[in-house]
PDB file of N, CA and C in Angstrom:
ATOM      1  N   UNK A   1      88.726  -8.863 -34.283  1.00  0.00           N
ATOM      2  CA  UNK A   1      87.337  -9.154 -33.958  1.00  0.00           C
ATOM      3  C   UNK A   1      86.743  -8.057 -33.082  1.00  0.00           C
ATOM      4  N   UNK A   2      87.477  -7.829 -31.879  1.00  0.00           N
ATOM      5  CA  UNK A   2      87.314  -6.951 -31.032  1.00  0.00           C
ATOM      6  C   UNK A   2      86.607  -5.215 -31.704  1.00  0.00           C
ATOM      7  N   UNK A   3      87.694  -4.728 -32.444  1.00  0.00           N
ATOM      8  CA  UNK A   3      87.362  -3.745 -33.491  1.00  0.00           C
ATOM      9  C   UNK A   3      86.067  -3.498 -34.285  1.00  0.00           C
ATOM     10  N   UNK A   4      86.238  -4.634 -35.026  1.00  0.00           N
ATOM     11  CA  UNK A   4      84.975  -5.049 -36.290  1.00  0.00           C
ATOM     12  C   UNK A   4      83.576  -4.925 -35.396  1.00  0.00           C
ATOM     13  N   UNK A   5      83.719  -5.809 -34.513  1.00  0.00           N
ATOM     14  CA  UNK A   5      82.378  -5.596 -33.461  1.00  0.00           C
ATOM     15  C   UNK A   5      82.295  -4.291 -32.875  1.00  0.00           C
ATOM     16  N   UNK A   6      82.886  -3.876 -32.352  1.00  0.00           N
ATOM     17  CA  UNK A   6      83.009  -2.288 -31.695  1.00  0.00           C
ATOM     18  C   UNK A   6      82.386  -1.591 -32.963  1.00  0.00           C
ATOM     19  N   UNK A   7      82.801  -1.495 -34.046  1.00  0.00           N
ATOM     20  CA  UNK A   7      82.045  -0.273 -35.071  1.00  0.00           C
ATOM     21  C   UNK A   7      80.697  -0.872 -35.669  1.00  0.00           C
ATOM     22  N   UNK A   8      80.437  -2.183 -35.522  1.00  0.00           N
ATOM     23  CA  UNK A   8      79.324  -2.692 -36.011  1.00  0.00           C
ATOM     24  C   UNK A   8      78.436  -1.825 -34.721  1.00  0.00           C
ATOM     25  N   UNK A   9      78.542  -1.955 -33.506  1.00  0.00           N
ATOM     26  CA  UNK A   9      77.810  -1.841 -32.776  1.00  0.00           C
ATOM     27  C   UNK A   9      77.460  -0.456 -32.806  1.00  0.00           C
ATOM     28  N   UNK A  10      78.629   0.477 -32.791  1.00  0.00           N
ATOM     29  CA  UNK A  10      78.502   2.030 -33.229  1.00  0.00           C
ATOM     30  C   UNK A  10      77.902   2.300 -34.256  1.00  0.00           C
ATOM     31  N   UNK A  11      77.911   1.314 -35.167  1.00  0.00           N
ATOM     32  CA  UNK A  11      77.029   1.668 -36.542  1.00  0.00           C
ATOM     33  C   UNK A  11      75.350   1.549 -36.260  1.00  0.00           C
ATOM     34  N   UNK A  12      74.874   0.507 -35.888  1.00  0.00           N
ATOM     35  CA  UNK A  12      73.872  -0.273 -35.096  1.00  0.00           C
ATOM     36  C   UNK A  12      73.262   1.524 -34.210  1.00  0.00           C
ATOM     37  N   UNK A  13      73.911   1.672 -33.169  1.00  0.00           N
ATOM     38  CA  UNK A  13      73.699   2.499 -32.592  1.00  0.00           C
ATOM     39  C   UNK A  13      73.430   3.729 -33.540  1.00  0.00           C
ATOM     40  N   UNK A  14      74.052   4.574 -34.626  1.00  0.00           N
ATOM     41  CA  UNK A  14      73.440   5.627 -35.168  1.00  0.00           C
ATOM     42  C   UNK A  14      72.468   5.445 -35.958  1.00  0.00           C
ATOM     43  N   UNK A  15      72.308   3.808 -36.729  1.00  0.00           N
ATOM     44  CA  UNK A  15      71.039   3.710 -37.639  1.00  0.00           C
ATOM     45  C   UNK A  15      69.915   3.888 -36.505  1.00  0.00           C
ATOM     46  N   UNK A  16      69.886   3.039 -35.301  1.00  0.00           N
ATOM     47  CA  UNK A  16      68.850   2.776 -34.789  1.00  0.00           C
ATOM     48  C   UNK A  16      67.959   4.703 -34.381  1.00  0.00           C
ATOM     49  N   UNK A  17      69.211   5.905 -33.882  1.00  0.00           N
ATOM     50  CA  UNK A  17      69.257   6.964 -33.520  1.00  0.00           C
ATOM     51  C   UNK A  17      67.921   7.658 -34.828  1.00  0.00           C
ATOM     52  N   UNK A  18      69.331   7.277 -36.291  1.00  0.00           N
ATOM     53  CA  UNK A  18      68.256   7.774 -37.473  1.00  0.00           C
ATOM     54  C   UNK A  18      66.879   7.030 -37.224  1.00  0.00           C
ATOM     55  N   UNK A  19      66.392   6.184 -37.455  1.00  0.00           N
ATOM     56  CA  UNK A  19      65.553   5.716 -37.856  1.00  0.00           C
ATOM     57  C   UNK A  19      64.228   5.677 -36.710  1.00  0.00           C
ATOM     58  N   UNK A  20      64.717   6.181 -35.331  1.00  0.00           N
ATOM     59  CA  UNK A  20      64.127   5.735 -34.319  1.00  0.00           C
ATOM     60  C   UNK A  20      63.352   6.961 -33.730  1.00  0.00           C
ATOM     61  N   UNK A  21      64.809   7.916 -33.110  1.00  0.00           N
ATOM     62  CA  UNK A  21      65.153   8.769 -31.904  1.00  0.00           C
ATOM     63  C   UNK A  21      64.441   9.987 -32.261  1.00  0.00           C
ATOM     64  N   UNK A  22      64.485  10.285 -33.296  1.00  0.00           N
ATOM     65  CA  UNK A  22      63.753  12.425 -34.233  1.00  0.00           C
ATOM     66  C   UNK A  22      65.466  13.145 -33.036  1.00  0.00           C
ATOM     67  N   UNK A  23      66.130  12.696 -33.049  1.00  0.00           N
ATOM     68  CA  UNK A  23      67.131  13.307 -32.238  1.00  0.00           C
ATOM     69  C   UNK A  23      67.715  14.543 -33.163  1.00  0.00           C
ATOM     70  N   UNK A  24      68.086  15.636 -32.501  1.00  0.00           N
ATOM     71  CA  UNK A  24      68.923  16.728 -33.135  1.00  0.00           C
ATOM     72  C   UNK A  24      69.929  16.790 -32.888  1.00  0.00           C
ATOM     73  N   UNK A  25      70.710  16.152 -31.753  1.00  0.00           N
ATOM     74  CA  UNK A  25      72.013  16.285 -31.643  1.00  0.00           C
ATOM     75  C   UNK A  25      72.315  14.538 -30.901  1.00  0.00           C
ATOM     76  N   UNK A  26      73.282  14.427 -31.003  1.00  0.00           N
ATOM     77  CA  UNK A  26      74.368  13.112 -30.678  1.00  0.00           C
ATOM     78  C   UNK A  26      75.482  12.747 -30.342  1.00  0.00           C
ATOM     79  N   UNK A  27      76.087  12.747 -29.098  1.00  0.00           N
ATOM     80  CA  UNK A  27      77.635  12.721 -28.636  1.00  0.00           C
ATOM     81  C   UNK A  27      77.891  11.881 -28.744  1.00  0.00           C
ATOM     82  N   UNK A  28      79.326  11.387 -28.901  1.00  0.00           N
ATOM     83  CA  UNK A  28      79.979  10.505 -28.859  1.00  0.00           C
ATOM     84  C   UNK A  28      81.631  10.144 -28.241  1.00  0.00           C
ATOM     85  N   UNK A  29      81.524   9.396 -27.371  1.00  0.00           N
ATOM     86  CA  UNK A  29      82.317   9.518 -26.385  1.00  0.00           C
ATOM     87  C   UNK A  29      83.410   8.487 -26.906  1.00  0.00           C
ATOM     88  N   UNK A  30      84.768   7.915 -26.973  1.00  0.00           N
ATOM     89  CA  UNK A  30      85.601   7.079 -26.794  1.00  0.00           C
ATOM     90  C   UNK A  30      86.666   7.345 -26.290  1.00  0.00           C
ATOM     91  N   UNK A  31      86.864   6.265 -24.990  1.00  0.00           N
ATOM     92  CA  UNK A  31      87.581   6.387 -23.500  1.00  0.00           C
ATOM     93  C   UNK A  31      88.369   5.048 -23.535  1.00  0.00           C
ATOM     94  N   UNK A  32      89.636   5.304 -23.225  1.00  0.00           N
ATOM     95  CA  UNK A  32      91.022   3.906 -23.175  1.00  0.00           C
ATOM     96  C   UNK A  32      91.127   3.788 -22.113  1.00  0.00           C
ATOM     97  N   UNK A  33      91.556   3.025 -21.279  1.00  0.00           N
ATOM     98  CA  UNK A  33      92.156   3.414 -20.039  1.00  0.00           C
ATOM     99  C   UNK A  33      93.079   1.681 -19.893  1.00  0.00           C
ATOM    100  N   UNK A  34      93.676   1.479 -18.846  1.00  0.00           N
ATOM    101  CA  UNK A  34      94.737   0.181 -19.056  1.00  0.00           C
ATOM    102  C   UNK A  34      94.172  -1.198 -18.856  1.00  0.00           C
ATOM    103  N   UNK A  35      92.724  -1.489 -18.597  1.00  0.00           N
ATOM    104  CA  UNK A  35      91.954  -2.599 -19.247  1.00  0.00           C
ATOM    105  C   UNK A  35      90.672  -2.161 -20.008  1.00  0.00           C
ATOM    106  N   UNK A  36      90.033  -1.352 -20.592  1.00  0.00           N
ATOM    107  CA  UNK A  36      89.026  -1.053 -21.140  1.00  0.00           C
ATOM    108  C   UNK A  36      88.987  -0.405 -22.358  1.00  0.00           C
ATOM    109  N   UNK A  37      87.933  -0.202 -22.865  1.00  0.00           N
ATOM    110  CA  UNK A  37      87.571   0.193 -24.123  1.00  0.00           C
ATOM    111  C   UNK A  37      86.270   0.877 -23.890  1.00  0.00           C
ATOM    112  N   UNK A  38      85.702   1.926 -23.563  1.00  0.00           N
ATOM    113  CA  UNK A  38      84.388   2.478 -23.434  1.00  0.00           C
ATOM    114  C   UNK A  38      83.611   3.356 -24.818  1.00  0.00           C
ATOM    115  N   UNK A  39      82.841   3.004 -25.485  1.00  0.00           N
ATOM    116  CA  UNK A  39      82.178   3.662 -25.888  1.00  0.00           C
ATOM    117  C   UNK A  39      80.770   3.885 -25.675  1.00  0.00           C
ATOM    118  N   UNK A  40      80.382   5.657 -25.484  1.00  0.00           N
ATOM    119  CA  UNK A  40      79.194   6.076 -25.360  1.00  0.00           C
ATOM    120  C   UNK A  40      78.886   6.640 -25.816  1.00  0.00           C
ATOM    121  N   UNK A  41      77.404   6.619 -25.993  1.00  0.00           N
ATOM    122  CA  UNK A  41      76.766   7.538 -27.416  1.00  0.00           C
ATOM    123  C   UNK A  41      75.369   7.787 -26.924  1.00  0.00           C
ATOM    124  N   UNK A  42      75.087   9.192 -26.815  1.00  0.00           N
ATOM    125  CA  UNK A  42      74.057   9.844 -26.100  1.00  0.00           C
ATOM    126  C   UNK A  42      73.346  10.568 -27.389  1.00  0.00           C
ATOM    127  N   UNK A  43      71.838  10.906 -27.294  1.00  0.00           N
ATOM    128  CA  UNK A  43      71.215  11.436 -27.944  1.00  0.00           C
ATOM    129  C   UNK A  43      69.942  12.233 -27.239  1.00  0.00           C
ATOM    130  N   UNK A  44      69.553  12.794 -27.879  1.00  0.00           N
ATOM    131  CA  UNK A  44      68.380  13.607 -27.155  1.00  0.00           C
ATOM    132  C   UNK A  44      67.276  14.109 -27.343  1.00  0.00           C
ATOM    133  N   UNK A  45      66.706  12.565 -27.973  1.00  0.00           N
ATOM    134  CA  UNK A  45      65.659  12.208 -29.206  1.00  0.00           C
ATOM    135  C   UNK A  45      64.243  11.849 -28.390  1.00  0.00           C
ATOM    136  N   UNK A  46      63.536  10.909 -28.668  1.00  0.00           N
ATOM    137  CA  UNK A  46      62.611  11.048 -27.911  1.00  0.00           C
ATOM    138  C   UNK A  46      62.445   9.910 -26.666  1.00  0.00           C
ATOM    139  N   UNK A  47      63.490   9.072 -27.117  1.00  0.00           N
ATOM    140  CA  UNK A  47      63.599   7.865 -26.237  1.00  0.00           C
ATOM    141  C   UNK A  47      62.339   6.861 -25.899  1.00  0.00           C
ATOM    142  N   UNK A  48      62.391   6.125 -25.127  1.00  0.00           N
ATOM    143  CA  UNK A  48      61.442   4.845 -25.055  1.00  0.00           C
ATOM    144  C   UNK A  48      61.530   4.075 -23.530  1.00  0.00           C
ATOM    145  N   UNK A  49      60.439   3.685 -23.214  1.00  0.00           N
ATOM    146  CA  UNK A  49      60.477   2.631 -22.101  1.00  0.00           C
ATOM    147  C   UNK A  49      61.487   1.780 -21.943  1.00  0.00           C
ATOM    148  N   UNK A  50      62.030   1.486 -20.635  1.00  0.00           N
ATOM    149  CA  UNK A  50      62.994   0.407 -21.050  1.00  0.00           C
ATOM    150  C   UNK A  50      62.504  -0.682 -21.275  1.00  0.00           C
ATOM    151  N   UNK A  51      60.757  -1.223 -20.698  1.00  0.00           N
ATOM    152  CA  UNK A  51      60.198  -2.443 -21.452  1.00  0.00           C
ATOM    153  C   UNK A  51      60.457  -2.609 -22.975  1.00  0.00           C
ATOM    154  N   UNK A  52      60.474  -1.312 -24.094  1.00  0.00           N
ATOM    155  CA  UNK A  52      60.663  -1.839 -24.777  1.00  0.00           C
ATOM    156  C   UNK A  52      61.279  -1.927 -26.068  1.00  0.00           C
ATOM    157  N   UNK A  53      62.700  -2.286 -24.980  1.00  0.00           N
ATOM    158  CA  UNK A  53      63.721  -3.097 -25.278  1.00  0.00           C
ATOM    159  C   UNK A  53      63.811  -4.535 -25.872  1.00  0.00           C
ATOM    160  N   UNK A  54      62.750  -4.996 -24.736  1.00  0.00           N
ATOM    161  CA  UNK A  54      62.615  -6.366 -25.175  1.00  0.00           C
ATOM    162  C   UNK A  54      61.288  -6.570 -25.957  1.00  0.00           C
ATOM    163  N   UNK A  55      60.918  -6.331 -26.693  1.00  0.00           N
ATOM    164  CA  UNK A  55      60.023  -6.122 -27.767  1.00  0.00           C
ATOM    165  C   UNK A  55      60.600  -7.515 -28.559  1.00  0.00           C
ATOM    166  N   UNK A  56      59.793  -7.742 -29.623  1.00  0.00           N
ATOM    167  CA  UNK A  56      60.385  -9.042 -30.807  1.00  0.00           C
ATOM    168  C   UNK A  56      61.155  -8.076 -31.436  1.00  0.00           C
ATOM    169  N   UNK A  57      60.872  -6.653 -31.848  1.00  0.00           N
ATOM    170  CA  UNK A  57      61.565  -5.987 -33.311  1.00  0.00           C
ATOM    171  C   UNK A  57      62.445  -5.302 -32.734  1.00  0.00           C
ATOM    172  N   UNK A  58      63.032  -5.525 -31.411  1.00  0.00           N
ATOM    173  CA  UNK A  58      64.297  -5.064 -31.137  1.00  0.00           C
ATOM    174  C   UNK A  58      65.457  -5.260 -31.424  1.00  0.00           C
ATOM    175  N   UNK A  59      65.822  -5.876 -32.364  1.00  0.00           N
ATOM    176  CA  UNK A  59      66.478  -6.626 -32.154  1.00  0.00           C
ATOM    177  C   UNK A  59      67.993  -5.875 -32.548  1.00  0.00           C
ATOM    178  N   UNK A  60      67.997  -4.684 -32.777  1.00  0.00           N
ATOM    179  CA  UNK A  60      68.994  -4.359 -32.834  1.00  0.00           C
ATOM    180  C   UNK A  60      69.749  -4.016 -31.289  1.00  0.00           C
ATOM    181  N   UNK A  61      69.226  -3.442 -30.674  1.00  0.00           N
ATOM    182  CA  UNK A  61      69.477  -3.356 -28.701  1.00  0.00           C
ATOM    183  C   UNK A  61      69.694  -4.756 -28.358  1.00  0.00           C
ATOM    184  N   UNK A  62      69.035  -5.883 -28.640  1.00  0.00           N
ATOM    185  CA  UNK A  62      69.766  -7.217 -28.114  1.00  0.00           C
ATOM    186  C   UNK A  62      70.683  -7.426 -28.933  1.00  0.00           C
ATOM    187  N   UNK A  63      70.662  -7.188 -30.012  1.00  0.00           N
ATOM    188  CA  UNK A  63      72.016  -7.768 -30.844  1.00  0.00           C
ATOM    189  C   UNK A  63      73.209  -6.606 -30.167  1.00  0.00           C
ATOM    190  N   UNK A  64      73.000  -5.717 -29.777  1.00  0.00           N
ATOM    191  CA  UNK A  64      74.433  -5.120 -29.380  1.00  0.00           C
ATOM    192  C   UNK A  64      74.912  -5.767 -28.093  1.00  0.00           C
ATOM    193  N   UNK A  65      73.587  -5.938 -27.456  1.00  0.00           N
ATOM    194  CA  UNK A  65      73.969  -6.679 -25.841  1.00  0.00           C
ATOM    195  C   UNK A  65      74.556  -7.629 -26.278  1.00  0.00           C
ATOM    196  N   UNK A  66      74.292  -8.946 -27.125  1.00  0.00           N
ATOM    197  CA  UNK A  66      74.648  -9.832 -27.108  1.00  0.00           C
ATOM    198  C   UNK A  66      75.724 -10.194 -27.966  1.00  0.00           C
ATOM    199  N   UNK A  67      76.903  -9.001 -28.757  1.00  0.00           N
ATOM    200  CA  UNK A  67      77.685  -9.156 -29.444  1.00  0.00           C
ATOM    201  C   UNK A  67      78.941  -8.444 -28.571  1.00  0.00           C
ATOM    202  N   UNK A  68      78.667  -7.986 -27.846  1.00  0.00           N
ATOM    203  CA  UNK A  68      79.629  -7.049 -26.511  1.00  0.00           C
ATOM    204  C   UNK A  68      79.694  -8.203 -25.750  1.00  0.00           C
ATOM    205  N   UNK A  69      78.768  -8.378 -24.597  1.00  0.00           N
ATOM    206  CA  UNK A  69      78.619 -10.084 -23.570  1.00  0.00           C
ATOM    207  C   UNK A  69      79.510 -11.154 -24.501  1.00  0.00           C
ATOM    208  N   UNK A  70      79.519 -11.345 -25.936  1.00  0.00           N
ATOM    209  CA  UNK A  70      80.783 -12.371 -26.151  1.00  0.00           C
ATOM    210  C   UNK A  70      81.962 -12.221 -26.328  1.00  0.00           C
ATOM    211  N   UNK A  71      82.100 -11.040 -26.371  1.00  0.00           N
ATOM    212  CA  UNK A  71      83.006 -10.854 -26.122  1.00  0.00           C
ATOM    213  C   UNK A  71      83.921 -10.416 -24.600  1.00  0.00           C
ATOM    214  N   UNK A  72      82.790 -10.997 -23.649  1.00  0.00           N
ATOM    215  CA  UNK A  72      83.425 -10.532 -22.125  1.00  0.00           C
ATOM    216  C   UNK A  72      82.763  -8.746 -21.564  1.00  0.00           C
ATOM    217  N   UNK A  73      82.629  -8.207 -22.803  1.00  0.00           N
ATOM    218  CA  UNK A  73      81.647  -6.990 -22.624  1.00  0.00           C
ATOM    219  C   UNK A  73      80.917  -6.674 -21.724  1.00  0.00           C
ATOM    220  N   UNK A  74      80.081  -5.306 -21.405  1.00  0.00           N
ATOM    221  CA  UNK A  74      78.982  -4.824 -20.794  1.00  0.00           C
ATOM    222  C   UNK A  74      78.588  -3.849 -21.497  1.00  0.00           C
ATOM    223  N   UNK A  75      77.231  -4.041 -22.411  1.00  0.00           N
ATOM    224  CA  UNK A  75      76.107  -2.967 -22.936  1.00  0.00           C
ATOM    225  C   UNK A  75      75.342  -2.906 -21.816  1.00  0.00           C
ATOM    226  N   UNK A  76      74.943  -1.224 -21.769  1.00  0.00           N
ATOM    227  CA  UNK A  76      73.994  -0.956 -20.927  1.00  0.00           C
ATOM    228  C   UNK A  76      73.200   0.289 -21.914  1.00  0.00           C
ATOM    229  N   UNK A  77      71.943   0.132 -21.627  1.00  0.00           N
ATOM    230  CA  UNK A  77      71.238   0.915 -22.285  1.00  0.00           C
ATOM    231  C   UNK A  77      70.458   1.490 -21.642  1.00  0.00           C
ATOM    232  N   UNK A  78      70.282   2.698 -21.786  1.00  0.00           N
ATOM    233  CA  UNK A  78      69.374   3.932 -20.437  1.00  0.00           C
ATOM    234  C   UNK A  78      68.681   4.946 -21.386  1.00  0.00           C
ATOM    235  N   UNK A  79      67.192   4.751 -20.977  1.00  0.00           N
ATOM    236  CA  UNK A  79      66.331   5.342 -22.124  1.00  0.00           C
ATOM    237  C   UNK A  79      65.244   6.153 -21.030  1.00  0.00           C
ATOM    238  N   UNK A  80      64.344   7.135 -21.182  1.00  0.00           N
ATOM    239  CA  UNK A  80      63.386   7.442 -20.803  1.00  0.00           C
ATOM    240  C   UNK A  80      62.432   8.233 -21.867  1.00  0.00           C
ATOM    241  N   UNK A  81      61.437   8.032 -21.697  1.00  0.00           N
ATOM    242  CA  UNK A  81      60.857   8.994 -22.937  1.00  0.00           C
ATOM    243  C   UNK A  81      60.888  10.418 -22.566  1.00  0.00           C
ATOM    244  N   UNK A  82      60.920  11.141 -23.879  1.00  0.00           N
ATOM    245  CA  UNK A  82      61.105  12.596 -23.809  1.00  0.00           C
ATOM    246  C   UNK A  82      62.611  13.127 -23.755  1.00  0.00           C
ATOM    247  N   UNK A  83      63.111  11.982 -22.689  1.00  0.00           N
ATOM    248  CA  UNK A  83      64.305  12.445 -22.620  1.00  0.00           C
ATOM    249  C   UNK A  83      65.594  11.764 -23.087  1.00  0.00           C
ATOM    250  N   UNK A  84      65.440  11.481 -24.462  1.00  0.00           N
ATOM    251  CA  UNK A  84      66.488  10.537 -24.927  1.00  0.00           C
ATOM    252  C   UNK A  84      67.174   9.202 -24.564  1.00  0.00           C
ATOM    253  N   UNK A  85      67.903   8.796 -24.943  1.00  0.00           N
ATOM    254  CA  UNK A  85      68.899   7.629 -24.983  1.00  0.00           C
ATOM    255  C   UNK A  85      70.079   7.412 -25.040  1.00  0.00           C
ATOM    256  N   UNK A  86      70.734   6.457 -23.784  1.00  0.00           N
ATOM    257  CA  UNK A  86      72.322   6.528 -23.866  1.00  0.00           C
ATOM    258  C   UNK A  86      72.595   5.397 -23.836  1.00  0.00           C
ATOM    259  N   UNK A  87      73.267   4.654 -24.717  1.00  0.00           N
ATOM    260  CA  UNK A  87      74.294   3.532 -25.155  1.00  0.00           C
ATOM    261  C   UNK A  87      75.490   3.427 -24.773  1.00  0.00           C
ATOM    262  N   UNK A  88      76.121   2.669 -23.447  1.00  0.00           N
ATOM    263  CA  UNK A  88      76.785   2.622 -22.917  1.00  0.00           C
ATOM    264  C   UNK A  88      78.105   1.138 -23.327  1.00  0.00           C
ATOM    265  N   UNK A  89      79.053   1.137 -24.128  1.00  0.00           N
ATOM    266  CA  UNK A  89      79.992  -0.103 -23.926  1.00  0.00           C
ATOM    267  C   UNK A  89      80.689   0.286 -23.457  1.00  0.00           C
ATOM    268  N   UNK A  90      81.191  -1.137 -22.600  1.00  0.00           N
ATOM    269  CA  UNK A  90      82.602  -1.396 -22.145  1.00  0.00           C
ATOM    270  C   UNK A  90      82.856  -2.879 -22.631  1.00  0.00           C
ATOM    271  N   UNK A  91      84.110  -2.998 -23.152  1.00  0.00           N
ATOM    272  CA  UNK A  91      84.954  -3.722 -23.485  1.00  0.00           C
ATOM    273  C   UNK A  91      86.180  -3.968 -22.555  1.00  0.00           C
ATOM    274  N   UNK A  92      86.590  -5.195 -21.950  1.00  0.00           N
ATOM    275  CA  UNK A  92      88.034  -5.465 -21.934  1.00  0.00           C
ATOM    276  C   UNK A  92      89.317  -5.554 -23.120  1.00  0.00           C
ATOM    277  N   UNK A  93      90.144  -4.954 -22.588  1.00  0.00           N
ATOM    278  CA  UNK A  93      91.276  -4.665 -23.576  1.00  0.00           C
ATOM    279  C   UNK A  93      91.468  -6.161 -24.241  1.00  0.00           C
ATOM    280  N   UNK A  94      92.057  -6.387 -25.372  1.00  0.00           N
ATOM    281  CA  UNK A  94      92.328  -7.361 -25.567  1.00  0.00           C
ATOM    282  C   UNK A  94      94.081  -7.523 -26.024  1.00  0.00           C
ATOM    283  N   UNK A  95      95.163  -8.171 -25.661  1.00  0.00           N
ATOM    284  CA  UNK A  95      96.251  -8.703 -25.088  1.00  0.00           C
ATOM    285  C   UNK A  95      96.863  -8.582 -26.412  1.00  0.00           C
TER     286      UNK A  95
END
């Protein structure tokens, strides 16, 4: 489960990049360590208010928050305009 959600969300994250960001470039970070799972994914597109996030047609940014959080997760999302967008998970390991 843990997995399946992790790449949904990474997937989630580059459509939203295409379809959103006009970004030219895109890192992508994945970090283990002995309880976590971090993935981050930076771009340097045109970015957006963090108001709006919570928009109705967001719903891809709440659906990542809220598919990470059930799993015990933390999405954090850090946007400014002009200056891109970074998509932050952490995951607890799972046993």
């Amino acid at each position: 489960t843990q997995s399946i959600t992790l790449f949904r969300v990474f997937q989630e994250t580059l459509n939203n990049i295409m379809k959103h960001a006009a970004a030219s470039q895109v890192q992508v970070q994945i970090c283990e360590n002995a309880t976590s799972l971090e993935l981050i994914v930076t771009d340097n597109g045109k970015g957006f208010d963090n108001p709006a996030r919570n928009k109705p047609r967001s719903f891809g940014l709440r659906g990542i928050q809220e598919r990470i959080g059930q799993l015990g997760g933390k999405a954090t999302i850090t946007s400014k305009p002009g200056a891109g967008t970074q998509i932050a998970v952490r995951l607890p390991l799972q046993e």
